[in-house]
N, C-alpha and C. Protein backbone atom coordinates (compact mmCIF):
# COMPACT_ATOMS: atom_id res chain seq x y z
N UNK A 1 0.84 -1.18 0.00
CA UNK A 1 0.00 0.00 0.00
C UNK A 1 0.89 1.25 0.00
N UNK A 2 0.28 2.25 -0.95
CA UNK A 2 1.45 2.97 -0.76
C UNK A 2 1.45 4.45 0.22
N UNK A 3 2.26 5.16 0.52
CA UNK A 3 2.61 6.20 2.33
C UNK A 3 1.71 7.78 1.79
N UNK A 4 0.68 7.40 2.64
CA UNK A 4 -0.11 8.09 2.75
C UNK A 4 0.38 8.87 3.60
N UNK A 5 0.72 10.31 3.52
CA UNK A 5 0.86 11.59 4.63
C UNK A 5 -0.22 12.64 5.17
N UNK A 6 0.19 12.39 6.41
CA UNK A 6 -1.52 13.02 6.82
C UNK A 6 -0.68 14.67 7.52
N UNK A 7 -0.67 15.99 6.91
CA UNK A 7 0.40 16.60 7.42
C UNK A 7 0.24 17.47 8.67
N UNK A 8 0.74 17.05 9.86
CA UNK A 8 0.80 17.23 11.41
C UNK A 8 1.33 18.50 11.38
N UNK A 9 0.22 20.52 11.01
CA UNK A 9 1.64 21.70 11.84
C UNK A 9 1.06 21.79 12.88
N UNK A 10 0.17 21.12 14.08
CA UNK A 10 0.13 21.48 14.94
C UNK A 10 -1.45 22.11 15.36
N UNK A 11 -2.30 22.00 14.57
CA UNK A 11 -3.70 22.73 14.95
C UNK A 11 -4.16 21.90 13.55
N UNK A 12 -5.69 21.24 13.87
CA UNK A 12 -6.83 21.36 12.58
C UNK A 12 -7.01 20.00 12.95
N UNK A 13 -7.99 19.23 12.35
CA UNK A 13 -8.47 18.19 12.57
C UNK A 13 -8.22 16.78 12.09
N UNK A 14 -6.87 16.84 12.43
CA UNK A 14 -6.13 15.54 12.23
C UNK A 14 -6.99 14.06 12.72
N UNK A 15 -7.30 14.47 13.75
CA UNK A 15 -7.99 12.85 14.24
C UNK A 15 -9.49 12.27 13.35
N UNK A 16 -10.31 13.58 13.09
CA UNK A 16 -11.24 13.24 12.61
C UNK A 16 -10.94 12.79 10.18
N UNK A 17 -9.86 13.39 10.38
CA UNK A 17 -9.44 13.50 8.95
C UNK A 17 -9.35 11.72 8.99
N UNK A 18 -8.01 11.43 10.10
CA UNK A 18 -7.67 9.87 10.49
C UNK A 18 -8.44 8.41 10.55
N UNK A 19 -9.44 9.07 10.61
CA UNK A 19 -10.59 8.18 11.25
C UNK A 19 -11.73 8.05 9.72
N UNK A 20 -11.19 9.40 9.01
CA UNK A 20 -12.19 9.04 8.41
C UNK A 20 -11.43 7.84 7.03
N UNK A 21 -10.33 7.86 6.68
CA UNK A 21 -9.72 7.12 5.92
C UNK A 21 -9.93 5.67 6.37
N UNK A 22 -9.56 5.60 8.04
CA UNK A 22 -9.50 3.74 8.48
C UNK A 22 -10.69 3.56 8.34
N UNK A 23 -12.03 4.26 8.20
CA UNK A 23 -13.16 4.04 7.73
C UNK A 23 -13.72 3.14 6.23
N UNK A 24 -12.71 3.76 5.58
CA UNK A 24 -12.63 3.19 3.97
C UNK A 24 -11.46 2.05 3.76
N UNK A 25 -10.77 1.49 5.35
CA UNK A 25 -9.63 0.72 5.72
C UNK A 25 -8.54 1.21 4.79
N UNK A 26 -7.78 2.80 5.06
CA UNK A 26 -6.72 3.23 4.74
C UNK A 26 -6.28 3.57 5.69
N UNK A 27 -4.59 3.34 6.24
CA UNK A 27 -3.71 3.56 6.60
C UNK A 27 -2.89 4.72 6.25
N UNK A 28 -3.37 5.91 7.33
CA UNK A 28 -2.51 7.01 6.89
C UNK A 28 -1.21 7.38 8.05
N UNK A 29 -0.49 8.43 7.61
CA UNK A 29 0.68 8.12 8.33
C UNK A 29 0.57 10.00 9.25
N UNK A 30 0.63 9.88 10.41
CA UNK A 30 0.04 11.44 10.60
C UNK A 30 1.86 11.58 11.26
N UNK A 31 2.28 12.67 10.16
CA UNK A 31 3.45 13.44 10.54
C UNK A 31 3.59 14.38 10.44
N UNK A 32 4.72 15.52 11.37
CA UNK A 32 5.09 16.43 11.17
C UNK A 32 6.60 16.83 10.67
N UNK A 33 7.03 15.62 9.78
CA UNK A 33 8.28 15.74 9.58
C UNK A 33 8.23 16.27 8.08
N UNK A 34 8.92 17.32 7.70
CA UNK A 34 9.32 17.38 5.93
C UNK A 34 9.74 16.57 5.22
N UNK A 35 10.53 15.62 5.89
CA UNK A 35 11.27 14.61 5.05
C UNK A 35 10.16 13.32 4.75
N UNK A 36 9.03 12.81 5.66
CA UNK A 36 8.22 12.22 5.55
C UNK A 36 7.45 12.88 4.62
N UNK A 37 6.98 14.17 4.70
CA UNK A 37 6.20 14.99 3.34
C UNK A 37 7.03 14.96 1.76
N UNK A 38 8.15 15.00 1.98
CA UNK A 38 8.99 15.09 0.58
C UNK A 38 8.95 13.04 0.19
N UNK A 39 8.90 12.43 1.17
CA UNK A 39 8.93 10.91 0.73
C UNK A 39 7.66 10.50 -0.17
N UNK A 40 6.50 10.78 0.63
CA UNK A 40 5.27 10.09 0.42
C UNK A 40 4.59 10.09 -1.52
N UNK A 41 3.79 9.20 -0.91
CA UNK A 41 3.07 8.92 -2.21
C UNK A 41 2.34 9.89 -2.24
N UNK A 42 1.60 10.28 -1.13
CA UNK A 42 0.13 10.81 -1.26
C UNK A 42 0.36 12.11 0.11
N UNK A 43 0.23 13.21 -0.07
CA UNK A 43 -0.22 13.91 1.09
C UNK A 43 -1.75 14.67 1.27
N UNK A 44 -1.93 14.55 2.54
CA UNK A 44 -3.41 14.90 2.26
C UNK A 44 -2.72 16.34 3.74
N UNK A 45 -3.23 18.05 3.30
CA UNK A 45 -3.01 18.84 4.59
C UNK A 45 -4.78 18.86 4.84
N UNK A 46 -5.13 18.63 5.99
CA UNK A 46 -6.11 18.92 6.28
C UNK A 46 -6.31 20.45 7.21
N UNK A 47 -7.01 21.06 7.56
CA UNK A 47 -7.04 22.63 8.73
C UNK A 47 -8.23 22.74 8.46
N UNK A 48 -8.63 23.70 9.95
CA UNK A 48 -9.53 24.71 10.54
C UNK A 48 -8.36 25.34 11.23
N UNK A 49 -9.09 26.83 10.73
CA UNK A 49 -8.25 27.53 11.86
C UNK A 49 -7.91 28.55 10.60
N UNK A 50 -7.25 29.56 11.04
CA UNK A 50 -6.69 30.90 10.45
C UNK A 50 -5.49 30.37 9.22
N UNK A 51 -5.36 31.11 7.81
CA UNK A 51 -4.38 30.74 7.32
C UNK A 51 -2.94 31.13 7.76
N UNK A 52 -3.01 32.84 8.95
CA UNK A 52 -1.96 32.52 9.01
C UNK A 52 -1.18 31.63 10.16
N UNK A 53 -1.83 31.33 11.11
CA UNK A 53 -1.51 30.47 12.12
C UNK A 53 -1.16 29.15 11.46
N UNK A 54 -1.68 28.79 10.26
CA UNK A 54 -1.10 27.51 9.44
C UNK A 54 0.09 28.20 9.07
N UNK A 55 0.06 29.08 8.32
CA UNK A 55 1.33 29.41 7.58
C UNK A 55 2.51 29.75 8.71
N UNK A 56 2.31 30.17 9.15
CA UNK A 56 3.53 30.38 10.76
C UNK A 56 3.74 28.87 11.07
N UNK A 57 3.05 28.15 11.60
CA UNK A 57 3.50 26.98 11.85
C UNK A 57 3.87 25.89 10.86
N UNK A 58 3.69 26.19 9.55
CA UNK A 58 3.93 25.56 8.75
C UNK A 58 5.50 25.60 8.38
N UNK A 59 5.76 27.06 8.16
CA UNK A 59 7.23 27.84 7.97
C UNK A 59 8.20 27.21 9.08
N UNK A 60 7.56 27.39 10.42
CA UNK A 60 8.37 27.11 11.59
C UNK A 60 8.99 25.55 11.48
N UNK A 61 8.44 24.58 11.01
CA UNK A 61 8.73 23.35 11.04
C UNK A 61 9.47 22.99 9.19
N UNK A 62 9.33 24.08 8.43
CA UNK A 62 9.68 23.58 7.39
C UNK A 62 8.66 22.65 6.50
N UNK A 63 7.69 22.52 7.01
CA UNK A 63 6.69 21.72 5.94
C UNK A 63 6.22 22.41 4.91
N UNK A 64 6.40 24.19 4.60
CA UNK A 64 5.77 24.41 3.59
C UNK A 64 6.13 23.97 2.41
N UNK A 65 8.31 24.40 2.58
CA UNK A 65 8.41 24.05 1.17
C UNK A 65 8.93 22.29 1.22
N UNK A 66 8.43 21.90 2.12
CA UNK A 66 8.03 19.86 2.10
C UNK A 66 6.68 19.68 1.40
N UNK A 67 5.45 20.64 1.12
CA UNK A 67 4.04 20.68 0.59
C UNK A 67 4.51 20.82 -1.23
N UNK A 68 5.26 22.29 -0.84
CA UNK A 68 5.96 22.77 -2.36
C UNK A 68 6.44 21.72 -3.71
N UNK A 69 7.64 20.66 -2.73
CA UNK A 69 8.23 19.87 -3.27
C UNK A 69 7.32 19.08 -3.54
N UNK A 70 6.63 18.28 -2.97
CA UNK A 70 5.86 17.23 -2.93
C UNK A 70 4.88 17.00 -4.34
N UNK A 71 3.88 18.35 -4.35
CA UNK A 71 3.65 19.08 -5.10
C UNK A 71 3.95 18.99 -6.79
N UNK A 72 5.04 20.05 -6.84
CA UNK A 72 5.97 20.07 -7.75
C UNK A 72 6.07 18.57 -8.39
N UNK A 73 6.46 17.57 -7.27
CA UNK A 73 7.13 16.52 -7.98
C UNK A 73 6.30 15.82 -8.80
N UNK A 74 5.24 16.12 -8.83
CA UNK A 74 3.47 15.26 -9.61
C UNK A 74 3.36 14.33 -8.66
N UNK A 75 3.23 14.26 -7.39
CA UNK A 75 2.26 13.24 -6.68
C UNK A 75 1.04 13.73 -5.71
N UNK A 76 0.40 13.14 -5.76
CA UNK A 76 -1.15 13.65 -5.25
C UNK A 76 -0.90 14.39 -4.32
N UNK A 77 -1.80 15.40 -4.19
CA UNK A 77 -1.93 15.86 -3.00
C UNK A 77 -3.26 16.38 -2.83
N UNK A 78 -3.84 16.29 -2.04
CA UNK A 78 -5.48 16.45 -1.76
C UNK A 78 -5.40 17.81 0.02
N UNK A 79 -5.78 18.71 -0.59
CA UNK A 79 -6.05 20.08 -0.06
C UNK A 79 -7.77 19.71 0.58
N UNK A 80 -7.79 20.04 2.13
CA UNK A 80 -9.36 20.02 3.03
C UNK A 80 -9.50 21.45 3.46
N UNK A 81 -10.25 21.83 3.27
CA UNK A 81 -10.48 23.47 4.05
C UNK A 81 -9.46 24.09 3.60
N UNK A 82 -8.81 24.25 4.89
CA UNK A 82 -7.34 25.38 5.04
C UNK A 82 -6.48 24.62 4.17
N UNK A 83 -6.30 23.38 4.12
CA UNK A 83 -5.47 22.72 2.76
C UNK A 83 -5.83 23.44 1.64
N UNK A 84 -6.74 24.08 1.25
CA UNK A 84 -6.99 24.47 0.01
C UNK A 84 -6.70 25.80 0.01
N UNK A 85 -7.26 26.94 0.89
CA UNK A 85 -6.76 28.31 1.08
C UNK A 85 -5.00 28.97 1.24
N UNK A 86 -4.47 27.85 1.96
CA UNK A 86 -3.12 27.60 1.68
C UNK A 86 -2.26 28.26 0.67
N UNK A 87 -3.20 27.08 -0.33
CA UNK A 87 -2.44 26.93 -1.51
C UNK A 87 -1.76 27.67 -2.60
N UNK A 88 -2.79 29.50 -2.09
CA UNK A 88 -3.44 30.51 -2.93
C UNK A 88 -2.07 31.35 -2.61
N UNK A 89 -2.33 32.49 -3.06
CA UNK A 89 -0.60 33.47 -3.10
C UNK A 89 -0.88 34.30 -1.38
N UNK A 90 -2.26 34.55 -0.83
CA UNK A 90 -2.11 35.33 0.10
C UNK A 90 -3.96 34.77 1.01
N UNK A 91 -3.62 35.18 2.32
CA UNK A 91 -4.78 35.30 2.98
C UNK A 91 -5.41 36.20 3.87
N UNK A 92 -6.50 36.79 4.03
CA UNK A 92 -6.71 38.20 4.51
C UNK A 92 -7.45 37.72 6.15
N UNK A 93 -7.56 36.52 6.52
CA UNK A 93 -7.88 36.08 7.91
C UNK A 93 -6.85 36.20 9.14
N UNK A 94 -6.56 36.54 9.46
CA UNK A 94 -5.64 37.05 10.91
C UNK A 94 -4.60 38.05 10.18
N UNK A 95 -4.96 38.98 9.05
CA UNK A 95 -3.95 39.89 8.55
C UNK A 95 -3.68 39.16 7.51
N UNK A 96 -2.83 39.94 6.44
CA UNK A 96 -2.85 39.62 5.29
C UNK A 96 -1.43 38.75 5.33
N UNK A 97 -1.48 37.40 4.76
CA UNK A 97 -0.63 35.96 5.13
C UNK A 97 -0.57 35.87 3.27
N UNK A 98 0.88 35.60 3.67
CA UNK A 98 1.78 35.00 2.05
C UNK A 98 1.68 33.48 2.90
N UNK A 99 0.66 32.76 1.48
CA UNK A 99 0.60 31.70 1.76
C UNK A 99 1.69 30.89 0.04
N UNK A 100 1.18 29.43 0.38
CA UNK A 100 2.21 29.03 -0.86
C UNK A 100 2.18 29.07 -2.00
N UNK A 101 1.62 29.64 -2.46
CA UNK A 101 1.20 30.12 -3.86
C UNK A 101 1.77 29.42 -4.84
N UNK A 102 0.94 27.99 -4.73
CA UNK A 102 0.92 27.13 -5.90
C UNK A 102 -0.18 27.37 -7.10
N UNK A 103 -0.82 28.21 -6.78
CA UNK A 103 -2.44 28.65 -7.44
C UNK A 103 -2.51 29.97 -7.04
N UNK A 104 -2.89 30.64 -8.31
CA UNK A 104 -2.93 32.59 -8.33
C UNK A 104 -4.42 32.43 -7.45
N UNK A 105 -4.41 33.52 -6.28
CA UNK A 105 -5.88 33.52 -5.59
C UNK A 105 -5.43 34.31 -4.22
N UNK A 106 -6.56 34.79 -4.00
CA UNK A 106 -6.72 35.11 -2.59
C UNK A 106 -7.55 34.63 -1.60
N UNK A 107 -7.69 34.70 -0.15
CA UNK A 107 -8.62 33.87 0.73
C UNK A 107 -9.39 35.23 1.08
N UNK A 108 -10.87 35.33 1.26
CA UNK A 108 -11.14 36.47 1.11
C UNK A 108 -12.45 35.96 2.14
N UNK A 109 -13.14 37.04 3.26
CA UNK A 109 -14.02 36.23 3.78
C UNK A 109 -15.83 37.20 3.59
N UNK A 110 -16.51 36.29 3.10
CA UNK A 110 -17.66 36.70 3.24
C UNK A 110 -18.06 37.74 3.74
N UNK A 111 -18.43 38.32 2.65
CA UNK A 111 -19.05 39.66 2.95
C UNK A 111 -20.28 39.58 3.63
N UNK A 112 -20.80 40.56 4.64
CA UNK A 112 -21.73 40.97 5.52
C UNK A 112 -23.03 41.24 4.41
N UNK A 113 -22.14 41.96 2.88
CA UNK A 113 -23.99 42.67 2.16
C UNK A 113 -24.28 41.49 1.49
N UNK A 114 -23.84 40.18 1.79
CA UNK A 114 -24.50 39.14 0.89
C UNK A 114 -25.92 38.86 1.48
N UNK A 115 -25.76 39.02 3.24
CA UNK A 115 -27.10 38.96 4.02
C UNK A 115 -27.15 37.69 4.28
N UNK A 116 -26.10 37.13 4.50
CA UNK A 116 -26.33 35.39 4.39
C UNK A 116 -25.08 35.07 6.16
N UNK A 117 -25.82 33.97 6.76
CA UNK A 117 -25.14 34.05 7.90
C UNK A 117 -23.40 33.36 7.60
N UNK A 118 -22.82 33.78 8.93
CA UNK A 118 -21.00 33.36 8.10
C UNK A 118 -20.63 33.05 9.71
N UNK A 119 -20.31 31.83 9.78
CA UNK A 119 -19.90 31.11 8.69
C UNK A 119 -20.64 30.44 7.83
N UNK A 120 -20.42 29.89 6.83
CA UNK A 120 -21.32 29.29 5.86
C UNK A 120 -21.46 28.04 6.28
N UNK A 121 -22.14 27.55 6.33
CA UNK A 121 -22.35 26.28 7.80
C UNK A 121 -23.31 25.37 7.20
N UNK A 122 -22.76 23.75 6.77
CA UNK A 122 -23.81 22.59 6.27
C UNK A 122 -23.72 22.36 5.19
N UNK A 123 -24.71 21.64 4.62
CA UNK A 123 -24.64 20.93 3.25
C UNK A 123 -25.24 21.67 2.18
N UNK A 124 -24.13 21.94 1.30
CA UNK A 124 -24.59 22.68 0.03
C UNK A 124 -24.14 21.89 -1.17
N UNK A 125 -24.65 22.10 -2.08
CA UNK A 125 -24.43 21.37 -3.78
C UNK A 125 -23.16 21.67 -4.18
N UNK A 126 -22.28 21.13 -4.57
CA UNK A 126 -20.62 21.16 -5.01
C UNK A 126 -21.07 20.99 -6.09
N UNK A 127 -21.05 21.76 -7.18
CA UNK A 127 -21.13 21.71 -8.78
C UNK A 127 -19.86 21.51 -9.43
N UNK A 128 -19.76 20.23 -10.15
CA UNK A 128 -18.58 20.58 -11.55
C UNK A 128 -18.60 21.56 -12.53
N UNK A 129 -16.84 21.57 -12.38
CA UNK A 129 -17.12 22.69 -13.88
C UNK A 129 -16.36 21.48 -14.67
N UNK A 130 -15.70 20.58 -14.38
CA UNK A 130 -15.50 19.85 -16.21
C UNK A 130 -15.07 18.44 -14.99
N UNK A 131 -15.32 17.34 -15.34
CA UNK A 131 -14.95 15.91 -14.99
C UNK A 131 -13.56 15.90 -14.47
N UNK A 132 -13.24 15.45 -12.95
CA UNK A 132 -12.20 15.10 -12.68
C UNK A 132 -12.15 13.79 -11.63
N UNK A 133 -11.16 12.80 -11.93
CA UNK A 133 -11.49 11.37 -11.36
C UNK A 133 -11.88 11.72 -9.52
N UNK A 134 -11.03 12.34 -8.77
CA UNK A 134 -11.59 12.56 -7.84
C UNK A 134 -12.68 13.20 -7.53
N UNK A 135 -13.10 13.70 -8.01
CA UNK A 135 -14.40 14.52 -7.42
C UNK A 135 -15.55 14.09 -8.20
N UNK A 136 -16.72 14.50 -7.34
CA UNK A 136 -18.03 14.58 -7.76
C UNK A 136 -19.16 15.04 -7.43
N UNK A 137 -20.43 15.42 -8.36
CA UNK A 137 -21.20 16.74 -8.09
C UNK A 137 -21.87 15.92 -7.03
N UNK A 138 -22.07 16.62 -6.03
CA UNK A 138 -23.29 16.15 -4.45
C UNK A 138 -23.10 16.77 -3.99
N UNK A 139 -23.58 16.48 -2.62
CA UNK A 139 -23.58 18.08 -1.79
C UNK A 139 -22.70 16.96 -0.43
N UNK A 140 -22.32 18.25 0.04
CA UNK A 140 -21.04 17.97 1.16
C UNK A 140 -21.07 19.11 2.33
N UNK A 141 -20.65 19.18 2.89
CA UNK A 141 -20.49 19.66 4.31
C UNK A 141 -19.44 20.56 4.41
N UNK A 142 -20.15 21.94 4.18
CA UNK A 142 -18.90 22.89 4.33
C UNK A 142 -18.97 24.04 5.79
N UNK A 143 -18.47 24.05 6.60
CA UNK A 143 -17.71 25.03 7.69
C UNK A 143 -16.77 26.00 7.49
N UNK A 144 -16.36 27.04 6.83
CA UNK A 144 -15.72 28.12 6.56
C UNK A 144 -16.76 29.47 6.70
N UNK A 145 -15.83 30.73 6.95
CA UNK A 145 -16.24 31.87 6.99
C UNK A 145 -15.36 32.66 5.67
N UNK A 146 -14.09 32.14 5.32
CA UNK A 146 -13.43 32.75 4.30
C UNK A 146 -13.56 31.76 3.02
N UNK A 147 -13.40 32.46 1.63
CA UNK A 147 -13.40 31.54 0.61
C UNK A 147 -12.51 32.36 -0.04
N UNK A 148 -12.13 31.29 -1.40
CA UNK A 148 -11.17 31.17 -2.50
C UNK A 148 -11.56 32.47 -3.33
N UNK A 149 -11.04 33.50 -3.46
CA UNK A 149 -11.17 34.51 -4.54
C UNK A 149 -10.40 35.09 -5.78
N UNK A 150 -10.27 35.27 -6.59
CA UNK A 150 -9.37 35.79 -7.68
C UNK A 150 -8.21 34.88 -8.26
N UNK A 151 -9.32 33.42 -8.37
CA UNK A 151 -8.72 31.77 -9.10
C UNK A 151 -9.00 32.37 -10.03
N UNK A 152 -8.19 32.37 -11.13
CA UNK A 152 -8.04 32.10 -12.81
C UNK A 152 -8.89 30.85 -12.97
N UNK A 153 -9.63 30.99 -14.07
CA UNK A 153 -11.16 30.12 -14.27
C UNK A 153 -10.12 29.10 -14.44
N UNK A 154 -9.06 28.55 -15.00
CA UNK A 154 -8.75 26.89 -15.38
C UNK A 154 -8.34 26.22 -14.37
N UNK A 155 -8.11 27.10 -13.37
CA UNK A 155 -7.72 26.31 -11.66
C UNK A 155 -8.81 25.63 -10.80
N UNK A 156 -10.18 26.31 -11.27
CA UNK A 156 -11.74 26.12 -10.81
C UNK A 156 -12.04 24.61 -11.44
N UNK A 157 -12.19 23.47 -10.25
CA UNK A 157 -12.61 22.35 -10.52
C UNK A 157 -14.22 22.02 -10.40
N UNK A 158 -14.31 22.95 -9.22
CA UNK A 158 -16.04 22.27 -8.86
C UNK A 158 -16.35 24.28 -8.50
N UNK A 159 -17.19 24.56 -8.22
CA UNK A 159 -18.11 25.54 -7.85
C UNK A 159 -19.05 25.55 -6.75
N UNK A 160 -19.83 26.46 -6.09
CA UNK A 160 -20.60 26.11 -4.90
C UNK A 160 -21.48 27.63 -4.98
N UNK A 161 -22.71 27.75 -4.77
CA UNK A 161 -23.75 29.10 -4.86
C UNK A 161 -23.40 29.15 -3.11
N UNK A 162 -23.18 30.39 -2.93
CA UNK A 162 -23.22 31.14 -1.19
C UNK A 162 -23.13 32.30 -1.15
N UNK A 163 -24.30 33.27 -1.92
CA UNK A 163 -24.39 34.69 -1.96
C UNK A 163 -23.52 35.06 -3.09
N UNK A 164 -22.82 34.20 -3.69
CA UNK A 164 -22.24 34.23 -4.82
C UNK A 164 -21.64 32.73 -5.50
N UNK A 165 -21.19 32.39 -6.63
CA UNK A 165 -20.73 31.35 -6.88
C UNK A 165 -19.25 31.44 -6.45
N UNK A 166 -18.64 30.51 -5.72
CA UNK A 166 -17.03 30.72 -5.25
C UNK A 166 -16.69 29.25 -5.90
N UNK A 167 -14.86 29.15 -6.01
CA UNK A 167 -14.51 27.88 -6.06
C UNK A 167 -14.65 27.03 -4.57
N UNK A 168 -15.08 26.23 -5.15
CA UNK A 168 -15.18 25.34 -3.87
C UNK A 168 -14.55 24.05 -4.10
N UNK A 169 -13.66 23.57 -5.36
CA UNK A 169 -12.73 22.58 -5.61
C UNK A 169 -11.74 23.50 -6.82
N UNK A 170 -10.63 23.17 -6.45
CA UNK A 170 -9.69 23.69 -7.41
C UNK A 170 -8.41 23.00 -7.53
N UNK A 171 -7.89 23.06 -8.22
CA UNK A 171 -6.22 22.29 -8.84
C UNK A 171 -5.95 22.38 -9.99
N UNK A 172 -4.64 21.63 -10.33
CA UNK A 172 -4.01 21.51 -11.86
C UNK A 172 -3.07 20.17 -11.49
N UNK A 173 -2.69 19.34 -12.62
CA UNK A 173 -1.88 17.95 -12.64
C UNK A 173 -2.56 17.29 -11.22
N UNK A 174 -1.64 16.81 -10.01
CA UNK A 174 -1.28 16.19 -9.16
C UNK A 174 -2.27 16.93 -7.59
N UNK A 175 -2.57 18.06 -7.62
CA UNK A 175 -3.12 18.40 -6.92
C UNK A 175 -4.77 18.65 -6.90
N UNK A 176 -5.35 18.60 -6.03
CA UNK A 176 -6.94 18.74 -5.75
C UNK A 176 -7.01 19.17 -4.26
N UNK A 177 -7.78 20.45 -4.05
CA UNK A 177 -8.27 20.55 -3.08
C UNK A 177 -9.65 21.22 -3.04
N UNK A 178 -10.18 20.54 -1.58
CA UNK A 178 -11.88 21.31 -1.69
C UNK A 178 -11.98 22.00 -0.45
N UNK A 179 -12.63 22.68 -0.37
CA UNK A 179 -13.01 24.01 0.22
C UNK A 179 -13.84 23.45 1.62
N UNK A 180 -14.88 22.12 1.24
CA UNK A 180 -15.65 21.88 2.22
C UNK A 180 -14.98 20.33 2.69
N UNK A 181 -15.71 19.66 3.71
CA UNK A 181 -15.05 18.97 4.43
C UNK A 181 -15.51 17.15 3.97
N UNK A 182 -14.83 16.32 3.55
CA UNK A 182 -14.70 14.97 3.04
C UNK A 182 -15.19 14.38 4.43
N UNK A 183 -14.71 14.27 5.21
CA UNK A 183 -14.66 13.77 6.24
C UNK A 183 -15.48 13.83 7.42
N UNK A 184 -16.76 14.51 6.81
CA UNK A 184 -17.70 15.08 7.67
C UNK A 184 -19.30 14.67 6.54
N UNK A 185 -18.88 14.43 5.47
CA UNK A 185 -19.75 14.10 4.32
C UNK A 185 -20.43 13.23 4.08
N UNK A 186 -20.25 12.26 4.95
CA UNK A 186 -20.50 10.65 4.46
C UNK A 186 -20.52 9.89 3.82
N UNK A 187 -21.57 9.35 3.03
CA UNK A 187 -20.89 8.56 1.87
C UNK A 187 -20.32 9.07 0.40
N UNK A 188 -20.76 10.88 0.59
CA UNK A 188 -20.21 11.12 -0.92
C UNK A 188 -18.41 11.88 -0.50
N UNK A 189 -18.39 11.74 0.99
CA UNK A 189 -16.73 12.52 1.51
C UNK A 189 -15.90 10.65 1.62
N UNK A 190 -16.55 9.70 1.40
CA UNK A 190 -15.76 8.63 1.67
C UNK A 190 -15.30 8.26 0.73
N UNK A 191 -16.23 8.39 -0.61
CA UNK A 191 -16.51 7.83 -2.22
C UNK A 191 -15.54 8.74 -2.36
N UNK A 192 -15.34 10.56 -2.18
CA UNK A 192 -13.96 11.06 -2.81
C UNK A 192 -12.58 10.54 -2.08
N UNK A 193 -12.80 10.04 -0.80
CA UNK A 193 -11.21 10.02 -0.67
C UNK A 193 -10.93 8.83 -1.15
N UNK A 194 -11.93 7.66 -0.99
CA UNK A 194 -11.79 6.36 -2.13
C UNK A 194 -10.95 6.64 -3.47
N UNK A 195 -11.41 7.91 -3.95
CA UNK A 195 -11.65 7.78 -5.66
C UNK A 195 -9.42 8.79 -5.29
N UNK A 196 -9.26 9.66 -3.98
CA UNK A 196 -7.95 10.02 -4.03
C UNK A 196 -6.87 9.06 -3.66
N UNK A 197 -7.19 7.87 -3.26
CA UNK A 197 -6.22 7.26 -2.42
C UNK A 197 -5.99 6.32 -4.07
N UNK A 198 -7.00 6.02 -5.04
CA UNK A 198 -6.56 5.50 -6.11
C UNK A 198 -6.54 5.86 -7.15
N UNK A 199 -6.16 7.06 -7.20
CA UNK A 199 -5.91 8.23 -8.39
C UNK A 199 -4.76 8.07 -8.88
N UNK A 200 -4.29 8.07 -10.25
CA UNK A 200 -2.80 8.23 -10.47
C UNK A 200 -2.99 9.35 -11.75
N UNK A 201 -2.57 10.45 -11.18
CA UNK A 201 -2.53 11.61 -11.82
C UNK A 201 -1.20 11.56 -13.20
């Protein structure tokens, strides 16, 4: 089977991410080492929590540019929540955060004149914008107050309506991440990490 990385900076919901894989009987490996992130087959970053408190602790231990490499090298990597906001060039939640800017974007949080309560809280419809083996259109379970803003349309995998249409799945080659939570989804958050753990990009 091949080394699943589950990536440990210190805050976000590692146990429930954990639990939800041995569910589908996968074996993931929960570390906070770079060199375990630069090894693996597969990394999955999961977060809640502020991007820059990820990005500080991320820097501090060296896992960002262990995400970078990983990345780069074409092997999967599957972005949850803050895995996905990450990813973008900057984030405006605890001050404005240089995140890793593998994907042109900003993290931007819900505006007040949409009239819609925030956080955006429960199950909403994840729309495709074009077929990709991991993902699929259903509705899923999203918890955020900030979303993905100023993605270049070919980075936009899936879509989501919340006072506006936002990305709510995005990537290119080797990477995928979604906005709302797999692991909280049930059978359509089990069916995607099924469909990531046997993806070969």
């Amino acid at each position: 089977m091949s080394a699943i990385v589950l990536v440990d900076y210190g805050m976000g919901n590692l146990r429930s991410v954990e639990r939800a894989f041995a569910r589908i009987g996968r074996d993931v490996r929960v570390s906070d080492r770079p060199a375990d992130v630069r090894a693996a087959d597969r990394v999955i970053l999961p977060g809640v929590g502020s991007a820059q408190d990820c990005m500080r602790a991320m820097r501090d231990k060296g896992l960002d540019d262990a995400v970078r490499a990983h990345i780069a090298a074409g092997r999967p990597y599957l972005g949850i929540c803050l895995g996905l906001q990450v990813l973008l060039d900057e984030a405006d939640e605890g001050g404005v955060t240089r995140c890793l800017g593998v994907i042109p974007g900003r993290v931007e949080r819900f505006p007040e004149s949409f009239g819609l309560a925030v956080p955006h809280m429960g199950w909403n419809l994840v729309k495709l914008e074009r077929p990709h083996p991991v993902l699929s259109e259903d509705y899923f379970y999203f918890v955020h107050s900030y979303r993905p803003t100023q993605v270049p349309p070919a980075e936009w995998l899936a879509r989501t309506d919340y006072g506006e249409s936002f990305a709510s799945a995005i990537g290119h080659g080797s990477c995928v991440a979604v906005q709302y939570h797999p692991e909280k989804s049930q059978r359509a958050g089990a069916e995607l990490l099924e469909r990531f753990c046997a993806w070969r990009p």
